[in-house]
Protein backbone atom coordinates (compact mmCIF):
# COMPACT_ATOMS: atom_id res chain seq x y z
CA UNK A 1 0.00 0.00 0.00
CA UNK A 2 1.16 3.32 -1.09
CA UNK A 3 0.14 6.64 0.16
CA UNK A 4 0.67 10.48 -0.85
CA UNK A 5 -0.11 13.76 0.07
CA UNK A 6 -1.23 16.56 -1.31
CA UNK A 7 -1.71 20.36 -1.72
CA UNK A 8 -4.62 21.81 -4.43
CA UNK A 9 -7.49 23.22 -4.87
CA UNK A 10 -9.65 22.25 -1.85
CA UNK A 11 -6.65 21.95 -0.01
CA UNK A 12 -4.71 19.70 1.43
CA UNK A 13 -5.44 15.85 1.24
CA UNK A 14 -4.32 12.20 1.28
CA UNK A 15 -4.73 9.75 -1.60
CA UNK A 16 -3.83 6.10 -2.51
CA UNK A 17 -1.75 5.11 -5.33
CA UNK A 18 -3.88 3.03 -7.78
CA UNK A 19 -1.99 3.59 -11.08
CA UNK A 20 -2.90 5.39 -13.28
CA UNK A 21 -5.14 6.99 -10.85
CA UNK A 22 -4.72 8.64 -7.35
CA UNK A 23 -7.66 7.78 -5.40
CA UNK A 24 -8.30 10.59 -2.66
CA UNK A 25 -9.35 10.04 1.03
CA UNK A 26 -12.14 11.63 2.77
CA UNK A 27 -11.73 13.16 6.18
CA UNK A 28 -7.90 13.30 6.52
CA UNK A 29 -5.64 16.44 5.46
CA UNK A 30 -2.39 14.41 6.27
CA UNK A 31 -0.87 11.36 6.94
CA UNK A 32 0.09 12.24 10.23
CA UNK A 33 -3.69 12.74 10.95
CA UNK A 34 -4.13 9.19 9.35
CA UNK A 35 -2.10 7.48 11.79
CA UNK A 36 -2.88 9.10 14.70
CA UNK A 37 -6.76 8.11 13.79
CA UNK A 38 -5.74 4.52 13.69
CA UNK A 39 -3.09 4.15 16.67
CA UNK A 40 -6.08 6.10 18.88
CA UNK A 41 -8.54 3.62 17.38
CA UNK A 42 -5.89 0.79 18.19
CA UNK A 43 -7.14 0.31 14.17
CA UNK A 44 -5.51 -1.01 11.14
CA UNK A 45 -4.18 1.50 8.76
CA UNK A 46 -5.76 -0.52 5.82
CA UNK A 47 -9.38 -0.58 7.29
CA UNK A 48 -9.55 2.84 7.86
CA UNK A 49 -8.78 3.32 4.34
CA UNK A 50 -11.22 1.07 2.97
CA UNK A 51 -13.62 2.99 5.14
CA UNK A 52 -12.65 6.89 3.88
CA UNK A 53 -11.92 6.10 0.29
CA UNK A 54 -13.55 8.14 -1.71
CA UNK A 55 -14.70 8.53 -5.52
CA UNK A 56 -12.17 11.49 -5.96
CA UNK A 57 -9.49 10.85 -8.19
CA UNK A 58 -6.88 12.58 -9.80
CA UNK A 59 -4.61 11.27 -13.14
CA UNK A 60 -1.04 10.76 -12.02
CA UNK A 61 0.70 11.38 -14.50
CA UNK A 62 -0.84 15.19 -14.30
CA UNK A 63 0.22 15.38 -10.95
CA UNK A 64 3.37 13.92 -11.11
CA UNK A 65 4.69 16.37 -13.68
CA UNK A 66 3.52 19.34 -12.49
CA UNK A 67 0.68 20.02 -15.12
CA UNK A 68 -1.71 20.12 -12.34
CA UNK A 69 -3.10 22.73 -9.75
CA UNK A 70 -2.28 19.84 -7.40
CA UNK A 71 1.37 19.45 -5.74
CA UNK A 72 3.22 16.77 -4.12
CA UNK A 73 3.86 17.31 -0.75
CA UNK A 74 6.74 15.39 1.41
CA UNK A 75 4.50 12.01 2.80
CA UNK A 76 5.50 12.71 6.04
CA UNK A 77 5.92 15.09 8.60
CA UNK A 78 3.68 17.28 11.16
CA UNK A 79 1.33 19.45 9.40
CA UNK A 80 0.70 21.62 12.11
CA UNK A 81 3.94 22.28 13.43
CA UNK A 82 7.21 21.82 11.83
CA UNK A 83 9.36 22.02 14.58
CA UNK A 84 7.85 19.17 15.84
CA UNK A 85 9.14 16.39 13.22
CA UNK A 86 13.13 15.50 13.64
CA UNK A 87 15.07 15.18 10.52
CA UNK A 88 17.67 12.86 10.93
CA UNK A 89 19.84 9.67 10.00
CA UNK A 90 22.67 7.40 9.54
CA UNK A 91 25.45 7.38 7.72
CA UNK A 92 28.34 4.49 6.89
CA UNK A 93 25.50 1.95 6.84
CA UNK A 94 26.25 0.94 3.39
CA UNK A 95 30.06 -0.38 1.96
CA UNK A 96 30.30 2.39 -0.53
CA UNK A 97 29.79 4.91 1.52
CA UNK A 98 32.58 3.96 4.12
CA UNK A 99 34.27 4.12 1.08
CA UNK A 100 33.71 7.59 -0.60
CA UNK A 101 34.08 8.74 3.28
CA UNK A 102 37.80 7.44 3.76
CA UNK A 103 38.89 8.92 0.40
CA UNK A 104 37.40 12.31 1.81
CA UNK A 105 39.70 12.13 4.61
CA UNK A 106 42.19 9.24 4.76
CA UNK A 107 45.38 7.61 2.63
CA UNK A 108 44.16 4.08 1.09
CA UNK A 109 46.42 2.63 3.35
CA UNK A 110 45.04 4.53 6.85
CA UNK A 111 42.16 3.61 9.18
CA UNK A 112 40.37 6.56 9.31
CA UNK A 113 37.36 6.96 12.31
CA UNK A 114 34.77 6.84 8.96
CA UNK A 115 36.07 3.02 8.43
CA UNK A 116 36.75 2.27 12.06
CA UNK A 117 32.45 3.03 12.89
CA UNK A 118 31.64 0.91 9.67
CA UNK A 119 33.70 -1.91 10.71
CA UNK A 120 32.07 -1.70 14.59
CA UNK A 121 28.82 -1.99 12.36
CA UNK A 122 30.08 -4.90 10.17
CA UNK A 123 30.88 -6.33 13.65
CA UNK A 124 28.23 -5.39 16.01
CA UNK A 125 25.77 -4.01 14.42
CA UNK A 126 23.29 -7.33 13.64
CA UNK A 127 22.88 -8.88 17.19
CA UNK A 128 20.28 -11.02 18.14
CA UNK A 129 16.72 -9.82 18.12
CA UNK A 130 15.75 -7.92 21.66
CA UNK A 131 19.63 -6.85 22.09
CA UNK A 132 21.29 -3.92 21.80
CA UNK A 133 24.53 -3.97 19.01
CA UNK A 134 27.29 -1.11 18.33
CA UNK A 135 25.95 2.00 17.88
CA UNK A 136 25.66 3.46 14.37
CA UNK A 137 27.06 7.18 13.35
CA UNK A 138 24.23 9.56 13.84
CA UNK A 139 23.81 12.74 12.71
CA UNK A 140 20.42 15.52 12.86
CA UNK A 141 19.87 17.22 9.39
CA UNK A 142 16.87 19.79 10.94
CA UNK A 143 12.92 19.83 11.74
CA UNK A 144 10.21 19.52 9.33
CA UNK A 145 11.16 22.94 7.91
CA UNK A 146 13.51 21.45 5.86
CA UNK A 147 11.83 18.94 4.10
CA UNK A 148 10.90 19.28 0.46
CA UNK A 149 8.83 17.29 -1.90
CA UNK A 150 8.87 15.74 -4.96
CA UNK A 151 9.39 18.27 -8.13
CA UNK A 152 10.62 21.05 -5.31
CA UNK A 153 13.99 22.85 -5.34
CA UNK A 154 17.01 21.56 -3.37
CA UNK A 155 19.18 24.79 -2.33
CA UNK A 156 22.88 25.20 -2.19
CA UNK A 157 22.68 28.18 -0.03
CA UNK A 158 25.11 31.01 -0.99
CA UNK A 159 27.11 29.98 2.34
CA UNK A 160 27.59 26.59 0.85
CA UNK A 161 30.95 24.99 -0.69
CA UNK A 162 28.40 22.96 -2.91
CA UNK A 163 25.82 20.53 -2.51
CA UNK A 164 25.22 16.67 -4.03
CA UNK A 165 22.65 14.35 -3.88
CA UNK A 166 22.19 11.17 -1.50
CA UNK A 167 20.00 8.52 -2.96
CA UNK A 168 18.87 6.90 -0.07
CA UNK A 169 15.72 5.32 1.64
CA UNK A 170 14.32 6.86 5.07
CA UNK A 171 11.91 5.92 7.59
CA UNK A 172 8.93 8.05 9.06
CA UNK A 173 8.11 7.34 12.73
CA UNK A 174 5.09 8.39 15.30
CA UNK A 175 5.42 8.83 18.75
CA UNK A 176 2.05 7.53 20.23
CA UNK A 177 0.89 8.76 23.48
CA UNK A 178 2.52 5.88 25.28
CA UNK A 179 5.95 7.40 24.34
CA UNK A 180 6.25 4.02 21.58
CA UNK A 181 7.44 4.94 18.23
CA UNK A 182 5.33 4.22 15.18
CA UNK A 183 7.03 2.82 11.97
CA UNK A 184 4.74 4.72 9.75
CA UNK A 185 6.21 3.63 6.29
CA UNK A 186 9.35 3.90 3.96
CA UNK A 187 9.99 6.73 1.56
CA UNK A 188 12.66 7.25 -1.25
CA UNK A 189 14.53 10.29 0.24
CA UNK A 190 17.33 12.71 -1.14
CA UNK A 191 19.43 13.55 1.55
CA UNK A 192 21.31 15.95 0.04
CA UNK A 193 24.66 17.84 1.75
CA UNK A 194 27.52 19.48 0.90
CA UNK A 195 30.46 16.79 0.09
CA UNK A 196 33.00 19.65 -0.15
CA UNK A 197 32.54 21.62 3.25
CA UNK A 198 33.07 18.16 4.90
CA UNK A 199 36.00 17.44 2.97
CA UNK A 200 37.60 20.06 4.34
CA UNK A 201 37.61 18.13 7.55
CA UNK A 202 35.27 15.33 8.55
CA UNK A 203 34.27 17.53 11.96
CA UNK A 204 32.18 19.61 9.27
CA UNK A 205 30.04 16.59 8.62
CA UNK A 206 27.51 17.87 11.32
CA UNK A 207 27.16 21.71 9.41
CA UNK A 208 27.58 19.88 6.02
CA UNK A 209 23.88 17.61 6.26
CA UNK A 210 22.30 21.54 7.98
CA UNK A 211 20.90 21.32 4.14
CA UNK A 212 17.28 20.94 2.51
CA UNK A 213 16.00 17.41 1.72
CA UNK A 214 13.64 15.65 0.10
CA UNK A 215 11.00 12.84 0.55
CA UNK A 216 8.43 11.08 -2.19
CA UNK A 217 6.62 10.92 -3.50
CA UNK A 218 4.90 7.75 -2.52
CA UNK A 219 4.85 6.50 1.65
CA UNK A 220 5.28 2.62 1.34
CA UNK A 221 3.19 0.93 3.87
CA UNK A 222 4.31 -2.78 5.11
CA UNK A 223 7.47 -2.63 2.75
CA UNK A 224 9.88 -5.26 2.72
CA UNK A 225 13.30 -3.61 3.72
CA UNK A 226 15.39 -6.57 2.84
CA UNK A 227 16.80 -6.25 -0.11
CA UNK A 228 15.70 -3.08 -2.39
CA UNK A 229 17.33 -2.37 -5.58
CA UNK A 230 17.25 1.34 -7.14
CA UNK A 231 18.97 3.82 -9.41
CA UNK A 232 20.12 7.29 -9.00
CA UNK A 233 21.07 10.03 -12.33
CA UNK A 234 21.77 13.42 -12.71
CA UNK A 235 19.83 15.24 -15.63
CA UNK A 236 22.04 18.39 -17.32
CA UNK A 237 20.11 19.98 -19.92
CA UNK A 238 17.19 17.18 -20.56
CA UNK A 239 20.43 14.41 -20.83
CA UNK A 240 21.23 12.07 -18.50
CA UNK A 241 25.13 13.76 -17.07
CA UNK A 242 25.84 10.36 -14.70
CA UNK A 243 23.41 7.26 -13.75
CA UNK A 244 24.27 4.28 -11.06
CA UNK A 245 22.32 1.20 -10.03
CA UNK A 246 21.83 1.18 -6.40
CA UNK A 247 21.38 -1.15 -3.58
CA UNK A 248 19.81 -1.00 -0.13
CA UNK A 249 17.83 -2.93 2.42
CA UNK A 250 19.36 -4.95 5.25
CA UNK A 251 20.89 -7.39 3.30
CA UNK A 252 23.44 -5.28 2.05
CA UNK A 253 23.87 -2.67 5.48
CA UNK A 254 26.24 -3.50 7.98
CA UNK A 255 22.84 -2.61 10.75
CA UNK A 256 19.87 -4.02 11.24
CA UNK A 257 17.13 -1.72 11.05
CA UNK A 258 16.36 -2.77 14.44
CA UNK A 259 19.42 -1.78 15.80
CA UNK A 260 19.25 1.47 14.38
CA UNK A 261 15.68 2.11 15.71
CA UNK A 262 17.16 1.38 18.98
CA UNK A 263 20.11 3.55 19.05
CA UNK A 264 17.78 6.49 17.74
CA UNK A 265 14.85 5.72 20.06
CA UNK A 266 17.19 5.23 23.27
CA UNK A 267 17.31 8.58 24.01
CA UNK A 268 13.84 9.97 26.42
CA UNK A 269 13.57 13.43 23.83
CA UNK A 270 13.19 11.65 20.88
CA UNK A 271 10.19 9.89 22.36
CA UNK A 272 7.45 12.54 23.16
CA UNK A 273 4.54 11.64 22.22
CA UNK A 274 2.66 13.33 18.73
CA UNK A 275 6.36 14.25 17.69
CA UNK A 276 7.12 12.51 13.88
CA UNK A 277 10.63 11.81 12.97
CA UNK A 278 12.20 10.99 9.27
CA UNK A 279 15.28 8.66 9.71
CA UNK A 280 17.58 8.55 6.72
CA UNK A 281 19.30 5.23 6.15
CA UNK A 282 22.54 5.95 4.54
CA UNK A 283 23.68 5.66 0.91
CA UNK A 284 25.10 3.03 -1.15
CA UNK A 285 26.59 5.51 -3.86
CA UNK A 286 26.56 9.56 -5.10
CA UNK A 287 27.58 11.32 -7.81
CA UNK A 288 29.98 13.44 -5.95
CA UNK A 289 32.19 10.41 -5.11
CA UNK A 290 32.72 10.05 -8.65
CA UNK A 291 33.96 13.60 -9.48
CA UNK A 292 30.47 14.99 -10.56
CA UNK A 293 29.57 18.66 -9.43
CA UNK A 294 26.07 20.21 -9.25
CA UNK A 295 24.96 22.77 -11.40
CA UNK A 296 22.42 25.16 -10.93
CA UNK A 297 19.18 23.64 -12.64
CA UNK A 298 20.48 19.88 -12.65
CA UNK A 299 17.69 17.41 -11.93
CA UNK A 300 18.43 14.32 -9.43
CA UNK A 301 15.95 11.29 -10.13
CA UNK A 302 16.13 8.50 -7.35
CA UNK A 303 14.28 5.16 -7.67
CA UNK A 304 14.07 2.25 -5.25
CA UNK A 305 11.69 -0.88 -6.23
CA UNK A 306 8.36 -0.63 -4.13
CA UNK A 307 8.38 2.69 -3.20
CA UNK A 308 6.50 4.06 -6.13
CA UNK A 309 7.59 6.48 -8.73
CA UNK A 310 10.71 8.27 -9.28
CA UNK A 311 11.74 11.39 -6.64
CA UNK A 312 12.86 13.93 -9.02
CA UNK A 313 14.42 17.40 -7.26
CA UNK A 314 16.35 20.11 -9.73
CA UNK A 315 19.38 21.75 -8.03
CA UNK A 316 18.95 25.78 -7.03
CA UNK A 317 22.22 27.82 -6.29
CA UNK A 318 20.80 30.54 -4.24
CA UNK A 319 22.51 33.64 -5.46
CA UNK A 320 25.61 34.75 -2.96
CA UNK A 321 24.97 37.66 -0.62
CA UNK A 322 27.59 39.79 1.00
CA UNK A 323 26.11 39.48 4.53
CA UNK A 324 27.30 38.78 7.71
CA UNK A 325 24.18 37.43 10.29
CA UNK A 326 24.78 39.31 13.87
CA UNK A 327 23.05 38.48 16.99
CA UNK A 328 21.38 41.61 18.71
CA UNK A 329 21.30 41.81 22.52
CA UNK A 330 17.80 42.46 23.49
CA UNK A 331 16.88 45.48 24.97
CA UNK A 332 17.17 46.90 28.05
């Protein structure tokens, strides 16, 4: 099952895939409202659909490529209040990125801390079920401010060495009342950071992922994380500039999605209840590791199998600005 929101006319409003169609829902604005319907109901998700289906539909392909009055809105987050939904994720999960990492900031022939965390992984980082392993890398990209949808701009702000895509899959969680995170669904995500402020020196990773992101456009219900396949390319001018076939899912991550649900979830903030949280899940490959640079008006196109269509972002440099941000004391 495959949901998606949306922004249009009557405003804003859920619908279920049914290609070539978008069936809408009645009664729910978001996805978030959704859920919270059926965890108060102690409800399946699927019943409550069947019962608020409507005979709305829209044509998907309209939609999709922006020749509608509808838009595509990220498939997850609060709707109410952004500050409220935690950006964040996980990075050296995958083989290739512990790779691209290390050349960033390490001689072939040195252990850098990138490969030392993704070989605790490789070691620890599948226990048994109902035990704690080694703790991933973690790192928080922003709230729900930050999150874009499918067909939106990704910035590279004028502060910004550059920025790059990261084709990767993330996870949207609800805290319930009880303080028990929700695994809503999974979401093809662009991640997006700037490669070149952290090469600099890997303590910049933390300011390089402070970046706009992207989600969609499709919210995979009871997906099977095992083993997903996918491709990433960079469009330059209506021609495909670079294209790679991808590979996530458990199967090929040195964590188990558990694990990583419990080294997130440990901590008492990031469990208050009606907060939403969007986990990224690290990247198997990106352009950037490969010598490509963005240019303004690119267009990144990411594609797993089961999450639904393509997530296709263009690339905005926003113009550079001669100004210096200073703090005011208040007055007194």
């Amino acid at each position: 099952m495959r949901l998606i929101e949306l922004a249009g006319p009557s405003g804003r409003r859920v619908g279920v895939v049914e290609e070539p169609k978008l069936r809408l829902l009645g009664g729910y604005e978001s996805i978030y409202d959704l859920a919270q319907t059926c965890i108060g109901r102690d409800q399946a998700i699927g019943a409550e659909i069947e019962r608020s289906i409507s005979d709305e539909s829209l044509d998907y392909d309209e939609v999709y490529w922006g020749r509608s009055a509808w838009r595509i809105l990220p498939p997850a987050g609060h709707p109410d209040e952004p500050a409220r939904c935690l950006v964040t994720g996980t990075g050296l999960t995958h083989m290739a990125s512990a790779r691209n990492r290390h050349s960033m900031h390490g001689k072939e022939e040195d252990l850098t801390d990138s490969m030392r965390i993704y070989r605790w992984g490789v070691e620890g980082g599948k226990p048994p079920a109902g035990t704690a392993g080694a703790a991933p890398e973690w790192f928080y990209k922003g709230c729900g401010t930050i999150l874009r949808g499918h067909n939106a701009a990704l910035e590279i702000p004028s502060y910004s060495d550059d920025g790059g895509e990261e084709a990767e899959i993330a996870v949207a969680y609800l805290i319930d009342l009880e303080g028990t995170p929700r695994r809503l669904g999974f979401v093809t995500g662009n991640e997006f950071s700037d490669h070149e402020f952290e090469r600099r020196n890997y303590l910049y990773l933390a300011a390089s992922k402070l970046r706009t992101c992207s989600l969609g456009p499709e919210l995979a219900i009871g997906f099977d994380f095992r083993s997903v396949p996918g491709e990433v390319s960079i469009e330059r001018g209506g021609r495909v500039l670079w294209r790679k076939e991808i590979q996530s899912g458990e199967s090929v991550m040195s964590h188990s999605l558990e694990n990583l649900e419990h080294h997130h979830f440990k901590f008492e903030a990031h469990r208050r209840p009606g907060d939403v949280h969007i986990h990224f899940l690290g990247a198997d490959a990106f352009s950037f590791g490969e010598g490509v640079r963005l240019h303004d008006g690119d267009v990144m196109q990411i594609r797993f199998a089961g999450l639904g269509r393509a997530l296709r972002n263009r690339v905005e440099r926003v113009p550079a600005v001669n100004t210096v941000i200073r703090a005011q004391a208040i007055r007194v």
